[in-house]
N, C-alpha and C. Protein backbone atom coordinates (compact mmCIF):
# COMPACT_ATOMS: atom_id res chain seq x y z
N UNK A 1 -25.55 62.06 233.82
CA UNK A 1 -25.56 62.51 232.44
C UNK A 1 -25.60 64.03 232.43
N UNK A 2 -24.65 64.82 231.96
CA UNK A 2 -24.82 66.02 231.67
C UNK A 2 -25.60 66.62 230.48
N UNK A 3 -25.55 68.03 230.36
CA UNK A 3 -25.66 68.52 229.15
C UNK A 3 -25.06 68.16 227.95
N UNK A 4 -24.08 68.41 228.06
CA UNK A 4 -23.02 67.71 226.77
C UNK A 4 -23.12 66.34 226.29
N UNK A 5 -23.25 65.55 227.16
CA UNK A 5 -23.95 64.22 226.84
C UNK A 5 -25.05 64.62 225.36
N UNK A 6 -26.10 64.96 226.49
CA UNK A 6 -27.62 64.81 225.69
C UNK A 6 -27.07 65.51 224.85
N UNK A 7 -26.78 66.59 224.70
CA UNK A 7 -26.36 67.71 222.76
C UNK A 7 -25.78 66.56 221.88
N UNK A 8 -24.50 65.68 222.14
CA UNK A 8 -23.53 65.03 221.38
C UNK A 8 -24.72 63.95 220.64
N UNK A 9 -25.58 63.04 221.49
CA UNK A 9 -26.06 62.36 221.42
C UNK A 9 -27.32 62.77 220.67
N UNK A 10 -28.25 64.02 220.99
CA UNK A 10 -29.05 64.32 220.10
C UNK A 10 -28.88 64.66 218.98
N UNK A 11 -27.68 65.73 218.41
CA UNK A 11 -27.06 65.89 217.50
C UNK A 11 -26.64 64.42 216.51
N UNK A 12 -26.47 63.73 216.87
CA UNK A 12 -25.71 62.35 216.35
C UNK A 12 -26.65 61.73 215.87
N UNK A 13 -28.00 61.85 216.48
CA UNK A 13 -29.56 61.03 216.01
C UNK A 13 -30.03 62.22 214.90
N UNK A 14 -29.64 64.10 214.96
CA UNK A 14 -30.21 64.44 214.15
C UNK A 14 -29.64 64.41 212.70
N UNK A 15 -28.41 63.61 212.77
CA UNK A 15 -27.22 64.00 211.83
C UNK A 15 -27.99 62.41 210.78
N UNK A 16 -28.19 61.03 211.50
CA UNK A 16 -28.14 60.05 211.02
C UNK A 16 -29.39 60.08 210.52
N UNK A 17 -30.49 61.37 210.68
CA UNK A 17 -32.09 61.10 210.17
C UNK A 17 -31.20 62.08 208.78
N UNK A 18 -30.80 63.04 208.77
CA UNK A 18 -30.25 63.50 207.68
C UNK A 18 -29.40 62.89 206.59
N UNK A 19 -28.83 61.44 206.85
CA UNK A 19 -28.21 60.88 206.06
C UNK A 19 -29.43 60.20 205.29
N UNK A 20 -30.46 59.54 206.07
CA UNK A 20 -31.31 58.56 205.89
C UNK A 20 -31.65 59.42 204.72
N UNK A 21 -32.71 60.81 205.28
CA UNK A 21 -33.42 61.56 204.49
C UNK A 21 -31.87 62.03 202.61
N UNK A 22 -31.19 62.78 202.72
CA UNK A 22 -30.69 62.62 201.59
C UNK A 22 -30.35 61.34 200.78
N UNK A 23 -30.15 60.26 201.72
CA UNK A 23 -30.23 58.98 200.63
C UNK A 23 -31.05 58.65 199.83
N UNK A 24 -32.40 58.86 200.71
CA UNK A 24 -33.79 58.76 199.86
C UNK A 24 -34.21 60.00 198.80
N UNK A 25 -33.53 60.94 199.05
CA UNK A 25 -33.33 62.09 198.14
C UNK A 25 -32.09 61.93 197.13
N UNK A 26 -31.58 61.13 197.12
CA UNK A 26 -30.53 60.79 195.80
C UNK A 26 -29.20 61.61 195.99
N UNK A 27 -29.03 62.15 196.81
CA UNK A 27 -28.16 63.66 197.20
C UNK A 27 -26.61 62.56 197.03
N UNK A 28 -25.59 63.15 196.64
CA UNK A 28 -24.49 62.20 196.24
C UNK A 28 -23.61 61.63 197.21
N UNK A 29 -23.14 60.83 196.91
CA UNK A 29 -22.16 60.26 197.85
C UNK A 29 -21.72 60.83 198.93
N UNK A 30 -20.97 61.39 198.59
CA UNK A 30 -19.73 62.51 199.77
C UNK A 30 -20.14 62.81 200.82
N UNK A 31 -21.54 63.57 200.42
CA UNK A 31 -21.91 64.07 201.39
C UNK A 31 -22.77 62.93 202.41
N UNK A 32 -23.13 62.16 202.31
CA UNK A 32 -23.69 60.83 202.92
C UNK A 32 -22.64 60.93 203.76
N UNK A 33 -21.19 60.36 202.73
CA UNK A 33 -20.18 60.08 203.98
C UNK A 33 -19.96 60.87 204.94
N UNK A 34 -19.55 62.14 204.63
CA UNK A 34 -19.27 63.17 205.71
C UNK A 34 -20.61 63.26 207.00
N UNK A 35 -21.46 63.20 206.67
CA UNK A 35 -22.78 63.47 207.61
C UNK A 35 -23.04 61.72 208.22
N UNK A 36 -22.67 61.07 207.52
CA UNK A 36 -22.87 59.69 208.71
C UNK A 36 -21.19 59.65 209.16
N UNK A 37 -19.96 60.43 209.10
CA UNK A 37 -18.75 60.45 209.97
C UNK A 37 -19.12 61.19 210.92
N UNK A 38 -19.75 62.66 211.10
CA UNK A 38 -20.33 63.18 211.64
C UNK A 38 -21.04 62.95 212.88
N UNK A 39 -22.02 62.27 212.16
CA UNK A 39 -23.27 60.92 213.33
C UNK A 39 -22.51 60.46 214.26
N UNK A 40 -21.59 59.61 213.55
CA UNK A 40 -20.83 58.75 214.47
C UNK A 40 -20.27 59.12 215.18
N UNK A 41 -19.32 60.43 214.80
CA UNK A 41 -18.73 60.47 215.66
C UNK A 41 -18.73 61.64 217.17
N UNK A 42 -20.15 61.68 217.02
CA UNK A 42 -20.80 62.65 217.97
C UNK A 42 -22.05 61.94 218.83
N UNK A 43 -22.21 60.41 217.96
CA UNK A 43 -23.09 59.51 218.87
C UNK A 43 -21.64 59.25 220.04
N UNK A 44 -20.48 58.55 219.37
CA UNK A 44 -19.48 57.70 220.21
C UNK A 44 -19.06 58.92 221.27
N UNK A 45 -19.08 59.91 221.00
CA UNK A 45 -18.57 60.45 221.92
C UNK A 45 -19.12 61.19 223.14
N UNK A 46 -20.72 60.88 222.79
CA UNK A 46 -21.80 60.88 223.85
C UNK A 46 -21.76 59.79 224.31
N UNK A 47 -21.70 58.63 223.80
CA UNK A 47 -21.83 57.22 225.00
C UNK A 47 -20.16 57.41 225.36
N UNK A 48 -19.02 57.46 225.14
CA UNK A 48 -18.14 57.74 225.74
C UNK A 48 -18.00 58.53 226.83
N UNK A 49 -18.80 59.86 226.96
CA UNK A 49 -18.93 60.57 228.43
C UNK A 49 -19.51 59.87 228.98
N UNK A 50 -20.66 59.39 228.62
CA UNK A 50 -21.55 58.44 229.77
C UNK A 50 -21.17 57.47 230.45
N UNK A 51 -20.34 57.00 229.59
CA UNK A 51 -19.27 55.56 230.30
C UNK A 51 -18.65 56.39 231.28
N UNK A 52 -17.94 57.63 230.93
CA UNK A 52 -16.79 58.38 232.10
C UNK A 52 -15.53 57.61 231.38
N UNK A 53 -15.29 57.12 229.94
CA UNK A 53 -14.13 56.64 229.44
C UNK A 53 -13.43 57.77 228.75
N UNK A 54 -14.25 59.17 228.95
CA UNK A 54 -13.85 60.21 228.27
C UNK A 54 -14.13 61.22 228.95
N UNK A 55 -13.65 62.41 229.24
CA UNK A 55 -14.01 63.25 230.45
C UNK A 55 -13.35 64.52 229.95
């Protein structure tokens, strides 16, 4: 596991506590979406290095 791993992957857990937290804050749509596309797609691409399906 590198560096880049752990950033993609920590980033991706700090992105999805930020969706949680503005949901419960009423904060509007859009931005939910954009910040859980975000999550995702910086969790997948940390377990993707880890696999080595992405390099």
């Amino acid at each position: 596991m590198t560096g880049l791993n752990t950033v993609l992957i920590v980033v991706g857990l700090f992105l999805a506590g930020g969706v949680y937290s503005f949901w419960k804050q009423g904060m509007p749509k859009g931005v939910l979406v954009l910040l859980g596309i975000g999550s995702v797609m910086c969790l997948v691409a940390g377990v993707m290095r880890i696999q080595g399906l992405w390099d």
